[in-house]
N, C-alpha and C. Protein backbone atom coordinates (compact mmCIF):
# COMPACT_ATOMS: atom_id res chain seq x y z
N UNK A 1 -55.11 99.64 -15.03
CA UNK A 1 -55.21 100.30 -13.74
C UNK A 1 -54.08 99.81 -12.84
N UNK A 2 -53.42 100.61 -12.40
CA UNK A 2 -52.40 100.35 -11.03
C UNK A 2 -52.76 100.30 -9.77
N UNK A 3 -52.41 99.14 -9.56
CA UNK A 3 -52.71 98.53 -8.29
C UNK A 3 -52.78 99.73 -6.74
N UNK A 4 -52.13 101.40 -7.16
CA UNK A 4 -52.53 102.00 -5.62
C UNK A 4 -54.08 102.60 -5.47
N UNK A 5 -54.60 102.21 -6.18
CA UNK A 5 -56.25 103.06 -6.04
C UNK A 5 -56.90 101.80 -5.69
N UNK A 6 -56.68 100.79 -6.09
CA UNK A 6 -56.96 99.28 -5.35
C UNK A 6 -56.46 99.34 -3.76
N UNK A 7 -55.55 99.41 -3.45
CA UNK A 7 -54.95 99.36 -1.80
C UNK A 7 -55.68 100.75 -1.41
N UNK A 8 -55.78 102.06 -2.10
CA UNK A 8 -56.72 102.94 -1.35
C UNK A 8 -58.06 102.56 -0.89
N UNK A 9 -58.63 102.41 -1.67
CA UNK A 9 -59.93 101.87 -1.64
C UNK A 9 -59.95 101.27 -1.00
N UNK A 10 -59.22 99.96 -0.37
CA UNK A 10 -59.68 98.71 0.90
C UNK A 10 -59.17 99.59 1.99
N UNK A 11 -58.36 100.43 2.19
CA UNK A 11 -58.01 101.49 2.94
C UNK A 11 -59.09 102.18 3.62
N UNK A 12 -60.09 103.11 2.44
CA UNK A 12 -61.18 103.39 2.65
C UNK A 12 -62.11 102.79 3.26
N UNK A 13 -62.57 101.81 2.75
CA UNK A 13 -63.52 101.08 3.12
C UNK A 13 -63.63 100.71 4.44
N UNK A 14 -62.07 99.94 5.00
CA UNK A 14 -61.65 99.67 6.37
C UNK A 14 -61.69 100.79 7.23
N UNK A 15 -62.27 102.04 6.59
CA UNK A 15 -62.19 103.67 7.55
C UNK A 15 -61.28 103.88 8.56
N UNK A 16 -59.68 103.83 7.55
CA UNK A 16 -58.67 103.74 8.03
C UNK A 16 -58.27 105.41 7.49
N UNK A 17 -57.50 106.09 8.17
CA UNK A 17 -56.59 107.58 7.27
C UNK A 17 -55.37 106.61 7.08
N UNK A 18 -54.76 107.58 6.17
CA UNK A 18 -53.55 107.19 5.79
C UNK A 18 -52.37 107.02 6.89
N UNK A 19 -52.44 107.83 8.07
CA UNK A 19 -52.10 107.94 9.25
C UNK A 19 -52.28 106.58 9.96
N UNK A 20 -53.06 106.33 9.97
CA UNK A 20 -53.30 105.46 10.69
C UNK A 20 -53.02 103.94 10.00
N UNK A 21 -52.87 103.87 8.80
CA UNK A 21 -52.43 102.91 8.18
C UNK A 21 -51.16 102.39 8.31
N UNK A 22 -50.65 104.27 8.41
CA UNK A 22 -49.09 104.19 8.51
C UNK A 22 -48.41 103.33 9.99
N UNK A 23 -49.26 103.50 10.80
CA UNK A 23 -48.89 103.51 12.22
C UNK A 23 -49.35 101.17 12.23
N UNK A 24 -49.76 101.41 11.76
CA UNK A 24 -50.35 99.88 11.35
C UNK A 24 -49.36 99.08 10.78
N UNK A 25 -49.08 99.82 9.83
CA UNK A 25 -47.94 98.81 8.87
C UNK A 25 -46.36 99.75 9.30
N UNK A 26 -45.83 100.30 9.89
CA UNK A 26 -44.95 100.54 10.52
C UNK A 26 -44.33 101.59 10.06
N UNK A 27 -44.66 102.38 8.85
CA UNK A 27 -44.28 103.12 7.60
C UNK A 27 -44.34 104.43 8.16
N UNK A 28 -44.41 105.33 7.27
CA UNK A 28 -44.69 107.02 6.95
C UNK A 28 -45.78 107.13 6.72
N UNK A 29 -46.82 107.96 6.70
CA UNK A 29 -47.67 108.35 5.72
C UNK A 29 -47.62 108.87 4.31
N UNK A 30 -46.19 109.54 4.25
CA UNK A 30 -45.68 109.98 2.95
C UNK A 30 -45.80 108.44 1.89
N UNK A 31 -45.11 107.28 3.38
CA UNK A 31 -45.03 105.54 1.92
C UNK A 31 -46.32 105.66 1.52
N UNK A 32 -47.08 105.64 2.56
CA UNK A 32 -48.52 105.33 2.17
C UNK A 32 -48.95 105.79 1.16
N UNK A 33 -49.12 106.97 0.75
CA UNK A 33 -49.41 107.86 0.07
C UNK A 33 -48.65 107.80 -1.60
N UNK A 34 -47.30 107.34 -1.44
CA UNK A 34 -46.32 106.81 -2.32
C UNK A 34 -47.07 105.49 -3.36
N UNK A 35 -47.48 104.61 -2.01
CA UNK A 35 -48.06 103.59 -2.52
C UNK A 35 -49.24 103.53 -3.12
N UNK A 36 -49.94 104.09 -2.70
CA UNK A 36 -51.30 104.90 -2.97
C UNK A 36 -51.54 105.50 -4.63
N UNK A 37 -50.62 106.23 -4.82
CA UNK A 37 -50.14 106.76 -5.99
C UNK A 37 -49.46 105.90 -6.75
N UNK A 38 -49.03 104.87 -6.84
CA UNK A 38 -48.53 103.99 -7.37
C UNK A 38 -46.85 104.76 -7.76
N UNK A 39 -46.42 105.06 -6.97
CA UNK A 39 -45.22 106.30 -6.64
C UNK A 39 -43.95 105.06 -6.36
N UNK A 40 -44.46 103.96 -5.19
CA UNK A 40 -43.61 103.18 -4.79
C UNK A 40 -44.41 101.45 -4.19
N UNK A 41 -43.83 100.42 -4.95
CA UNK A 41 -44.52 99.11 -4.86
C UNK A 41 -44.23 98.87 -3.28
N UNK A 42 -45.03 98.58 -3.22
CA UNK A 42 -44.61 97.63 -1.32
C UNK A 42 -44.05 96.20 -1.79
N UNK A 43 -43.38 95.97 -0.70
CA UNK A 43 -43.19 94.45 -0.97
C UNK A 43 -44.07 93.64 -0.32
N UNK A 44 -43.85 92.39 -0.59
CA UNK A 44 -45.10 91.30 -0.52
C UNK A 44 -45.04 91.51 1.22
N UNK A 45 -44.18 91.18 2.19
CA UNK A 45 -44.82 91.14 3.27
C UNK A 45 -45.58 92.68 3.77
N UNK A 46 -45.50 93.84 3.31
CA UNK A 46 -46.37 94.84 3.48
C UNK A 46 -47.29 94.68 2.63
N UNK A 47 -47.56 93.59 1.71
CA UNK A 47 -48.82 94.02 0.93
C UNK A 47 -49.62 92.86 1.71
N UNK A 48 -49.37 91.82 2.20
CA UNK A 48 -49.77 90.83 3.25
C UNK A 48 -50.51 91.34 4.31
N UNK A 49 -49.82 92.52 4.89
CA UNK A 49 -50.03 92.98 6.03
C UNK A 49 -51.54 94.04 5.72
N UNK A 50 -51.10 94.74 4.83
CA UNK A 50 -52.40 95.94 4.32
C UNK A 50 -53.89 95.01 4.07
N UNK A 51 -53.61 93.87 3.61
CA UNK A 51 -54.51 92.88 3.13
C UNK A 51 -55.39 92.34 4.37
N UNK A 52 -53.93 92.33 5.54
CA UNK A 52 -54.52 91.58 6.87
C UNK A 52 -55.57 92.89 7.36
N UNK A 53 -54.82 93.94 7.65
CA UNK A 53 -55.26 95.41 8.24
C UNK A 53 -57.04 95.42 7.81
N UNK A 54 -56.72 95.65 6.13
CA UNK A 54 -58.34 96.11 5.71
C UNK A 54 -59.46 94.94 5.44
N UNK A 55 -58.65 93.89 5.92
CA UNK A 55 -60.15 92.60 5.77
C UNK A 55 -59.87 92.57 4.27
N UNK A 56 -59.24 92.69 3.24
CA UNK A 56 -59.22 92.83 2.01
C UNK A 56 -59.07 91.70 1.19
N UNK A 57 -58.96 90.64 1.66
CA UNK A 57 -58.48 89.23 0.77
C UNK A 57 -59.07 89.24 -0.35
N UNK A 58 -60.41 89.60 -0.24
CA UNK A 58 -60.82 89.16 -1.53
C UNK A 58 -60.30 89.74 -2.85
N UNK A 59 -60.31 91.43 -2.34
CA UNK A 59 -59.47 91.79 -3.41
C UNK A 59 -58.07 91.16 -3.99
N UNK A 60 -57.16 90.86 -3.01
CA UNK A 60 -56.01 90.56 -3.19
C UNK A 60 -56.33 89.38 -4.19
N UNK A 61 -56.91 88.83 -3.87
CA UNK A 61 -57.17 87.33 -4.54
C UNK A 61 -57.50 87.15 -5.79
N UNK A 62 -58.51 88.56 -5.91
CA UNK A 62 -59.35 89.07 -7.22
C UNK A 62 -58.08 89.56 -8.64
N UNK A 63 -57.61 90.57 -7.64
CA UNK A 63 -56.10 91.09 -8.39
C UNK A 63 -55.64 90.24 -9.13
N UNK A 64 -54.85 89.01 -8.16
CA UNK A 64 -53.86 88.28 -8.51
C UNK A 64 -54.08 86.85 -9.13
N UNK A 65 -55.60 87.00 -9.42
CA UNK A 65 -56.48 85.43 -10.31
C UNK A 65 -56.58 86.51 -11.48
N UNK A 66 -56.40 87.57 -11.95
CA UNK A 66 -57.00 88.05 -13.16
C UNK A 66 -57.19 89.17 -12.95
N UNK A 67 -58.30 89.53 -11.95
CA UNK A 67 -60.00 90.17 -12.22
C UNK A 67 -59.48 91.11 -12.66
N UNK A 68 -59.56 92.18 -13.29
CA UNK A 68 -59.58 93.52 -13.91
C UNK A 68 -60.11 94.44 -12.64
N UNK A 69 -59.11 95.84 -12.52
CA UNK A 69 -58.98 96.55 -11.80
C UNK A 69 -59.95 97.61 -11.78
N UNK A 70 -60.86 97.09 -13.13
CA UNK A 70 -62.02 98.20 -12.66
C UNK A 70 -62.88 97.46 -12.11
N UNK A 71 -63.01 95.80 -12.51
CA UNK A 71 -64.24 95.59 -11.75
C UNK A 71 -64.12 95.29 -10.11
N UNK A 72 -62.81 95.00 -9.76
CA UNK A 72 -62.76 95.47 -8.22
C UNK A 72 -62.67 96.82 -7.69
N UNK A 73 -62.45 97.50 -8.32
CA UNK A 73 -62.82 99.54 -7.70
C UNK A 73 -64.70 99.13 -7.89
N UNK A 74 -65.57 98.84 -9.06
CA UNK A 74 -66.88 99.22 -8.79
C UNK A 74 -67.23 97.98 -7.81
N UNK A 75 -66.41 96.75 -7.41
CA UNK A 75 -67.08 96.07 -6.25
C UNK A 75 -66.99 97.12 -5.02
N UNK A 76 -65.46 97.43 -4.55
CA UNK A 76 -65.37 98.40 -3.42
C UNK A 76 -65.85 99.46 -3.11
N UNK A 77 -66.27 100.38 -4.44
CA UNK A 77 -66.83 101.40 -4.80
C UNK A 77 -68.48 101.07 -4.08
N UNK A 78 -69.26 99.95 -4.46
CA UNK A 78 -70.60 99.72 -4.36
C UNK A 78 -70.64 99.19 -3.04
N UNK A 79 -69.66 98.37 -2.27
CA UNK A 79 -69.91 98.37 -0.59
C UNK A 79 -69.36 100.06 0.25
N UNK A 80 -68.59 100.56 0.03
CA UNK A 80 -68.70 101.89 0.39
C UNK A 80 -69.23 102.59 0.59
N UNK A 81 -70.26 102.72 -0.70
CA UNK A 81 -71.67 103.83 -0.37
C UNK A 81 -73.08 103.09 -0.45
N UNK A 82 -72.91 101.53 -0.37
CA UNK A 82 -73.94 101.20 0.16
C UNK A 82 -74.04 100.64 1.56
């Protein structure tokens, strides 16, 4: 799994639009969307920043110790719609 359905998802969750993400991290919505799609990598201080934005550490942390990218989509997935 590629890491932009991971940054969507904390996106989501944070009930952020892509718009508004954009305006957050200083970007386009088109990057966003880029990134999103796994179209175009951010660099570390925008992936810092998205991390700061959506409360997301844990993921980040989860990512980058190992965890497998599905079992952080069904963690984010299961606080979302619960």
């Amino acid at each position: 799994m590629k890491f932009g359905a991971i940054m969507q998802a904390c996106r989501e969750r944070a009930g952020l639009s892509q718009e508004e993400m954009a305006e957050r991290l200083h970007r386009t919505q088109s990057c966003i969307s880029k990134y999103e799609n796994d179209h175009k990598v951010p660099d570390m201080p925008t992936m810092l920043r998205w991390v700061e934005v959506t409360g997301a550490k844990e993921v980040f942390v989860a990512f980058f110790c190992g965890m497998d990218g599905l079992s952080i989509m069904q963690n984010i997935m299961t606080f979302i719609g619960g």
